[in-house]
Protein backbone atom coordinates (compact mmCIF):
# COMPACT_ATOMS: atom_id res chain seq x y z
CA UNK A 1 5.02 -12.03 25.74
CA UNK A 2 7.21 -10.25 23.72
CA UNK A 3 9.18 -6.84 24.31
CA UNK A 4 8.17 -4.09 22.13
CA UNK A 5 11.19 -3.06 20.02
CA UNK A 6 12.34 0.42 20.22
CA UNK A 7 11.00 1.15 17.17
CA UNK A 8 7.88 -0.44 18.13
CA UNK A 9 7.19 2.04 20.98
CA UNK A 10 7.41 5.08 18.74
CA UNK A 11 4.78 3.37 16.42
CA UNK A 12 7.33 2.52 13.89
CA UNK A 13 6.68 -1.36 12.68
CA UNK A 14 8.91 -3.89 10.56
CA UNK A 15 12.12 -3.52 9.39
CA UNK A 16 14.21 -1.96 6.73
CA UNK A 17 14.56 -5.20 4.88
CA UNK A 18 12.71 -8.18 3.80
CA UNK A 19 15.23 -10.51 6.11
CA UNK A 20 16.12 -9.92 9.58
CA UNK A 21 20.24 -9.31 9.26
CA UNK A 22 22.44 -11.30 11.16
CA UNK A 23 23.42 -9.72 14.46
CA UNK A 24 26.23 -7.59 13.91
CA UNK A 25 25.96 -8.13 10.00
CA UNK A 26 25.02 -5.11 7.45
CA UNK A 27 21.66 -5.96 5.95
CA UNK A 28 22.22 -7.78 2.16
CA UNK A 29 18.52 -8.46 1.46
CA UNK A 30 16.04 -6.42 -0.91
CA UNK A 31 14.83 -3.32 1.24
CA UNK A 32 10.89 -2.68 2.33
CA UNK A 33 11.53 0.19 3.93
CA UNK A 34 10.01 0.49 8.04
CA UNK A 35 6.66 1.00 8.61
CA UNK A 36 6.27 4.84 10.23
CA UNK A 37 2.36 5.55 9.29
CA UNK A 38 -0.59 5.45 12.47
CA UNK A 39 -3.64 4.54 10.27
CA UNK A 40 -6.72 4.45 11.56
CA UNK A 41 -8.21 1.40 13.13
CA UNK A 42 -10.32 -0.52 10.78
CA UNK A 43 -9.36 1.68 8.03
CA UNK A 44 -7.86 0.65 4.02
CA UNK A 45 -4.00 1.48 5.44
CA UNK A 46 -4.65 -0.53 8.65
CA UNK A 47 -5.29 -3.44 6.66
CA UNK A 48 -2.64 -2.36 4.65
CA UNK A 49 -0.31 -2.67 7.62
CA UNK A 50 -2.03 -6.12 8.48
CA UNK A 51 -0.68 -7.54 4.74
CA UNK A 52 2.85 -5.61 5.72
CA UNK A 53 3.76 -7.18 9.01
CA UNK A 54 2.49 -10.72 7.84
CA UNK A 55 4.54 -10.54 4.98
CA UNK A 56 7.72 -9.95 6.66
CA UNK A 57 6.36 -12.80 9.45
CA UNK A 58 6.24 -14.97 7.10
CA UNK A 59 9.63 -14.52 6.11
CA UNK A 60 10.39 -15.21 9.60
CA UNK A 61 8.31 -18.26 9.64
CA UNK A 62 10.12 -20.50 6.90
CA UNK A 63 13.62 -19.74 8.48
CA UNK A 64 12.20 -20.41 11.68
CA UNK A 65 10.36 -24.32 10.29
CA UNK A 66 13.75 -24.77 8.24
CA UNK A 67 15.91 -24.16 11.46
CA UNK A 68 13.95 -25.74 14.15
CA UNK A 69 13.46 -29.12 11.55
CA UNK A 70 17.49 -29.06 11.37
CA UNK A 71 17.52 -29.66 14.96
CA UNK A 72 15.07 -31.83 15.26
CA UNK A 73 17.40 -34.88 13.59
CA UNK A 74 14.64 -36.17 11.41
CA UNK A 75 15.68 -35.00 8.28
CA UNK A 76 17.98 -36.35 5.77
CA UNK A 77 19.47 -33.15 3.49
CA UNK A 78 16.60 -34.29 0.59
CA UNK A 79 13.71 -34.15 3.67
CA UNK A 80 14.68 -30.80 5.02
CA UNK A 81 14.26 -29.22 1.47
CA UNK A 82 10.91 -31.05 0.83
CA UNK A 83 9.39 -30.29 4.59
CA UNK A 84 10.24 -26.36 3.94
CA UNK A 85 8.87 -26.51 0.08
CA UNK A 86 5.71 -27.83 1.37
CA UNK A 87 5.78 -25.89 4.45
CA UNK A 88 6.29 -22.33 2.32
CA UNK A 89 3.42 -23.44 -0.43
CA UNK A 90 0.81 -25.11 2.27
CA UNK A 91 1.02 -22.44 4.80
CA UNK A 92 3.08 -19.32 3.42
CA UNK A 93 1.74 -19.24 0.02
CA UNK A 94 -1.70 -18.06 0.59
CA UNK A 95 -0.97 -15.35 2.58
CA UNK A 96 1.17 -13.59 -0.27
CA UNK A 97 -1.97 -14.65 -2.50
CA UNK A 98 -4.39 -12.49 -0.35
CA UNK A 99 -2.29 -9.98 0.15
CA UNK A 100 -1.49 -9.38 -3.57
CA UNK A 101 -5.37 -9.13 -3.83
CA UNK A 102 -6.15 -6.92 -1.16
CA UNK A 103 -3.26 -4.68 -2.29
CA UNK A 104 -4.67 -4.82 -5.72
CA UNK A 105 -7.94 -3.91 -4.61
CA UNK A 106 -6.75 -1.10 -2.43
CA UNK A 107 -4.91 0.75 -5.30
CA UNK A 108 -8.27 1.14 -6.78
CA UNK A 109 -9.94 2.93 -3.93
CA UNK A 110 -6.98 4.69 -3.68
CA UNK A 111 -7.17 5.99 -7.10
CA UNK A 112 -11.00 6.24 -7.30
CA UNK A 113 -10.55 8.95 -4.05
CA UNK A 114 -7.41 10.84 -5.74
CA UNK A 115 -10.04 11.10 -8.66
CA UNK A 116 -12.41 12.97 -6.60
CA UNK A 117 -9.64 16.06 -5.48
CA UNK A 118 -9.56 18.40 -7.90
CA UNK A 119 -8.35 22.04 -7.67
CA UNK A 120 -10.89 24.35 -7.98
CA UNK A 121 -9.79 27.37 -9.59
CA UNK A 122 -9.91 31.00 -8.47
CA UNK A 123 -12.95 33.02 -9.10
CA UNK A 124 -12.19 34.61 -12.35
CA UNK A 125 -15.03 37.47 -11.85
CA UNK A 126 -13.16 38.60 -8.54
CA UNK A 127 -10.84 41.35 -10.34
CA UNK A 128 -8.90 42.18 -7.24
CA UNK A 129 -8.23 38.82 -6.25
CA UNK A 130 -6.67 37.78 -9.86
CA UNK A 131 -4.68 41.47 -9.81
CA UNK A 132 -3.25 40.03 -6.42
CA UNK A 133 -2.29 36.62 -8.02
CA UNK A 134 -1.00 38.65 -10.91
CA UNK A 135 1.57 40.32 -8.56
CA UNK A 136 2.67 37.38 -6.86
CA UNK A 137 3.73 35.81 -10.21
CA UNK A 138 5.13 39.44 -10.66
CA UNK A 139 6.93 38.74 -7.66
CA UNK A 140 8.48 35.31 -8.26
CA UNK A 141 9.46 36.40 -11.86
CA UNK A 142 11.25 39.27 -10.72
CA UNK A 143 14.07 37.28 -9.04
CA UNK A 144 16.73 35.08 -10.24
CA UNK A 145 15.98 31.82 -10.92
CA UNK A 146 17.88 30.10 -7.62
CA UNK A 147 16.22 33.19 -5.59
CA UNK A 148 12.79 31.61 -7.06
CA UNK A 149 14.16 27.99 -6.49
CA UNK A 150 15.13 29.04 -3.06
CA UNK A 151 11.99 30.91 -2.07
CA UNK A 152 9.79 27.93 -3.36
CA UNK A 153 11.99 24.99 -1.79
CA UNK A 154 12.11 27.17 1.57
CA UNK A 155 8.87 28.47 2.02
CA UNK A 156 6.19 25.68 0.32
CA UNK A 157 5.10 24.25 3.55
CA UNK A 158 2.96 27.65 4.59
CA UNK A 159 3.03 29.48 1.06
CA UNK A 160 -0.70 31.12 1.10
CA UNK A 161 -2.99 28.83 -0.83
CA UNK A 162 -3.33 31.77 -3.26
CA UNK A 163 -0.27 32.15 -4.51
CA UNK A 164 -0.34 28.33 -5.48
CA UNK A 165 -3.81 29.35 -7.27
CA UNK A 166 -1.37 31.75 -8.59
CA UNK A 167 1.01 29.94 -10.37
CA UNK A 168 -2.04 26.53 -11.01
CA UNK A 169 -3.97 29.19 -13.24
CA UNK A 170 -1.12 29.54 -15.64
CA UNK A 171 1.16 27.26 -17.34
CA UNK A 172 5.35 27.07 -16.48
CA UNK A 173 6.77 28.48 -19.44
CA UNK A 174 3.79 32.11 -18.30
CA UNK A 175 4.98 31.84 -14.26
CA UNK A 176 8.44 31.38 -14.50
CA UNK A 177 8.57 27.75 -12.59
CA UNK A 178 9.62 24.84 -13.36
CA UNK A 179 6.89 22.10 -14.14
CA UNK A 180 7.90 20.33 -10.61
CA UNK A 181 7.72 23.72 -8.41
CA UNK A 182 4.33 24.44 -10.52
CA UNK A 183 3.17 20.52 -9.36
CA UNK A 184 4.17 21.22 -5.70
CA UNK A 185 2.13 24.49 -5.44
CA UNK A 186 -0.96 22.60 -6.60
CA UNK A 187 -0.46 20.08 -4.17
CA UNK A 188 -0.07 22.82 -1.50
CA UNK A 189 -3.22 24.36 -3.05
CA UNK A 190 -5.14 21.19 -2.54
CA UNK A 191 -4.18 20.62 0.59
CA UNK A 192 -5.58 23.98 1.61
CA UNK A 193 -8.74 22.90 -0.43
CA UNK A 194 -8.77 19.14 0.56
CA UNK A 195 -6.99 18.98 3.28
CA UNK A 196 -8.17 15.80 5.06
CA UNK A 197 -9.15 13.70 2.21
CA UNK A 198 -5.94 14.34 0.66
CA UNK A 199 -4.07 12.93 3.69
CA UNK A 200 -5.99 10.29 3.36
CA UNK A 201 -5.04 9.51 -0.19
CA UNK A 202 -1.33 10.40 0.90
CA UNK A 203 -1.67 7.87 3.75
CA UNK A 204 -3.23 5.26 1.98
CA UNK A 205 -0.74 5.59 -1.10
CA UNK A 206 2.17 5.78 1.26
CA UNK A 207 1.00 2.26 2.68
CA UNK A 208 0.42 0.50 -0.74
CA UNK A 209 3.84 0.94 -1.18
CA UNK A 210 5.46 -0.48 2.03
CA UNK A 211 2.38 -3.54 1.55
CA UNK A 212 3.05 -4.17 -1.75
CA UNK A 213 7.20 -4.25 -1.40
CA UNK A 214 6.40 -6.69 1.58
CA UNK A 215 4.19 -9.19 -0.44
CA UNK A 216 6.43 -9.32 -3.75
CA UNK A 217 9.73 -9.21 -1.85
CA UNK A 218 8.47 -11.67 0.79
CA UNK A 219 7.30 -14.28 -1.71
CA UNK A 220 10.49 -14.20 -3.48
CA UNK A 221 12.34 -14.55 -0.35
CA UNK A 222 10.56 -17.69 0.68
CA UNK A 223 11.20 -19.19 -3.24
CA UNK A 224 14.74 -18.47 -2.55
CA UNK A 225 14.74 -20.00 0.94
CA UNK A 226 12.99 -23.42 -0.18
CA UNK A 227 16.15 -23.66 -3.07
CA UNK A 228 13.28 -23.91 -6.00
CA UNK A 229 12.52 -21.97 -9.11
CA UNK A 230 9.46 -19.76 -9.33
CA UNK A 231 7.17 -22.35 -11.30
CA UNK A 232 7.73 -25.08 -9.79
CA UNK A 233 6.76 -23.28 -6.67
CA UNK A 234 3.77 -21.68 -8.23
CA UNK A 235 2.53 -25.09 -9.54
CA UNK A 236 2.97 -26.75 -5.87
CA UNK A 237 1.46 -23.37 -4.19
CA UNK A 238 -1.82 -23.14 -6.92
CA UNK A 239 -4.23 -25.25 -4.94
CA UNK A 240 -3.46 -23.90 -1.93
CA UNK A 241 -3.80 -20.36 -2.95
CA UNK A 242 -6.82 -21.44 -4.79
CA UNK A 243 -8.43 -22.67 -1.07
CA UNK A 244 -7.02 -19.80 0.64
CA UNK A 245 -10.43 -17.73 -0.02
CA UNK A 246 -10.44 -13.91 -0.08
CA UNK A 247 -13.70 -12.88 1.28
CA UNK A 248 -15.94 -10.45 -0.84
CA UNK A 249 -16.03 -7.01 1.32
CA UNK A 250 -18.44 -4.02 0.44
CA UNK A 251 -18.67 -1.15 2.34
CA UNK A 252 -22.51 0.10 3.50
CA UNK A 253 -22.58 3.72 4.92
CA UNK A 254 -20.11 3.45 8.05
CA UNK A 255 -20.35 -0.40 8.41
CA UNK A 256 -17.80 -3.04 6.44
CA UNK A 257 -20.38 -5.95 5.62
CA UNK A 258 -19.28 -9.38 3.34
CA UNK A 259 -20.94 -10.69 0.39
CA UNK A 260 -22.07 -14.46 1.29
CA UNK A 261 -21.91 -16.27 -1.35
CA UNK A 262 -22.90 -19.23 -0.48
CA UNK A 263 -25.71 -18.54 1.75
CA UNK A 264 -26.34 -15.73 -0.98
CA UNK A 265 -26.63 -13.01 2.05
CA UNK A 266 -24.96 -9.92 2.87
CA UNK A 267 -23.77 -10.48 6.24
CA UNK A 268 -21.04 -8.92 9.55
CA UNK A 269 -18.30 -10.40 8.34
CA UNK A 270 -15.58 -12.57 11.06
CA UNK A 271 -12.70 -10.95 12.37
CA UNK A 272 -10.52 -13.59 9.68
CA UNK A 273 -12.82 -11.71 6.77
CA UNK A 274 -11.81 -8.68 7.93
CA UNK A 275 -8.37 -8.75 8.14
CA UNK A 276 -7.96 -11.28 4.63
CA UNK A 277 -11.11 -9.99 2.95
CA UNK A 278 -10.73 -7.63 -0.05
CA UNK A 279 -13.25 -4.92 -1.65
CA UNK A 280 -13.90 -5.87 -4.87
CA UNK A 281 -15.43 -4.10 -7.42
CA UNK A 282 -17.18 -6.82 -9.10
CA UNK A 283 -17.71 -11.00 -9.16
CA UNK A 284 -15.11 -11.12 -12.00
CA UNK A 285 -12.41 -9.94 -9.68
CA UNK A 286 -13.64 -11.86 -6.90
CA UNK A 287 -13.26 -15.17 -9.10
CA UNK A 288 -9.82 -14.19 -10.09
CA UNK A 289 -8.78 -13.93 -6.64
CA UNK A 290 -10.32 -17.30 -5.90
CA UNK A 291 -10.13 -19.47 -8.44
CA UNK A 292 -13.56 -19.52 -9.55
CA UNK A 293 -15.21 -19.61 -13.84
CA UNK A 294 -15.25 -15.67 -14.44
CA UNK A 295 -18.41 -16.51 -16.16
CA UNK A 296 -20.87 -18.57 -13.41
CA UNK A 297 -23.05 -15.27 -12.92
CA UNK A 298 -25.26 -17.79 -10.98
CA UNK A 299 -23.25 -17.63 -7.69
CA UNK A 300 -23.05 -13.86 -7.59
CA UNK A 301 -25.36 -12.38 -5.08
């Protein structure tokens, strides 16, 4: 069993780059960055962290096949490259594939629920409320423009959700801001609005990014590993990926149910179809991800 890293007991996953560095050795590979979110179990960022960590094992796993093959003696220089290529496209590959599909489908949900906050703006028939918001831009206009930096910068955290109404209502060049202190009160504004499904969207963007740097780095690091070029790899790694099979997830009220193709059922999907499964928004993507005609409407459900 293995000992929970330091990091790993604060909740903090991964690493800081793609490779592991040597042991006393300043890192030299492309950085991911470490993985500091606590998503929800069963949630889009969990699986999110699921594509993360199995990027960066996978990393681990062709250094790892090419190391312990060294030392097993039964490779000439020509076999140990060979063994790791096929190693890296058989085994490796499709787990970048899925990834890059889940990640894919995850940025749309992500940008389908930032679609749904908007700021709702003040009440325009309340007169003493918009007199009030007209004194706080009084206010901020009144001092020099580091004092209004400063006050902005210093005090956006637990600014009053009306003054960022305050400053939302009108544009820069009225308030006195600058476009990116006018963007920050609106985000404080609609967090006061939408508090937790904006956290959610926060959460879920912040893990696209760490996912996606994992996958794309990751894949490139095993290319690099294996000593071949990027087509030649992609030609030897295309029927595997092709096999790999991203599962067809939908989501039905609370419950996360898969679309059977085969058996043309909806169905609980398997742990595996969980954690590799993808939501996708219609058969066309679905064949992309597997290799299927974008056109054979007869095996959608």
């Amino acid at each position: 069993m293995n000992t929970p890293t330091a990091g790993e007991k604060f909740g903090i996953l991964g690493r800081r780059t793609i490779r592991k560095p040597a042991p006393g050795q300043p890192a030299t590979s492309g950085h991911v960055g470490l993985w500091d979110l606590a998503p929800k179990a069963g949630s889009t960022a969990h699986r999110l962290q699921q594509i993360y960590v199995s990027a960066l094992s996978s990393v681990d796993a062709i250094e790892a096949r090419k190391a312990e093959a060294a030392r097993s003696g039964k490779f000439t220089p020509d076999g140990l490259k060979a063994d790791a290529l096929q190693f890296a496209a058989q085994q490796l590959s499709p787990v970048f594939h899925r990834g890059k599909h889940q990640i894919a489908a995850a940025k749309r949900e992500a940008a389908e629920l930032r679609s749904l906050i908007k700021l709702q703006p003040a009440d325009r028939t309340d007169l003493v409320a918009a007199m009030l918001r007209a004194e706080m831009r009084d206010f901020l206009r009144s001092k020099p423009q580091a004092a209004r930096d400063a006050f902005i910068a210093e005090n956006l955290e637990t600014i009053e959700p009306e003054m960022a109404l305050a400053f939302s209502e009108v544009p820069p060049q009225i308030s006195g801001i600058s476009t990116v202190q006018r963007d920050a009160l609106i985000e404080r504004a609609m967090e006061a609005q939408h508090g937790e499904v904006l956290r959610e969207v926060k959460e879920l963007e912040a893990a696209l990014v760490l996912a996606e740097r994992a996958v794309e780095l990751g894949r490139e690091e095993i290319i690099k590993e294996v000593g071949t070029d990027p087509q030649q790899f992609n030609e030897l790694a295309a029927p595997y990926e092709s096999r790999a099979g991203v599962a067809w997830l939908r989501k039905s009220g609370d419950k996360v149910i898969v679309v059977d193709l085969d058996r043309k059922v909806n169905r609980q999907p398997t742990q595996q179809e969980l954690e590799t499964g993808a939501y996708f928004a219609d058969f066309a993507e679905y064949a992309m991800a597997n290799g299927l005609p974008a056109d054979d409407r007869s095996a959608a459900a």
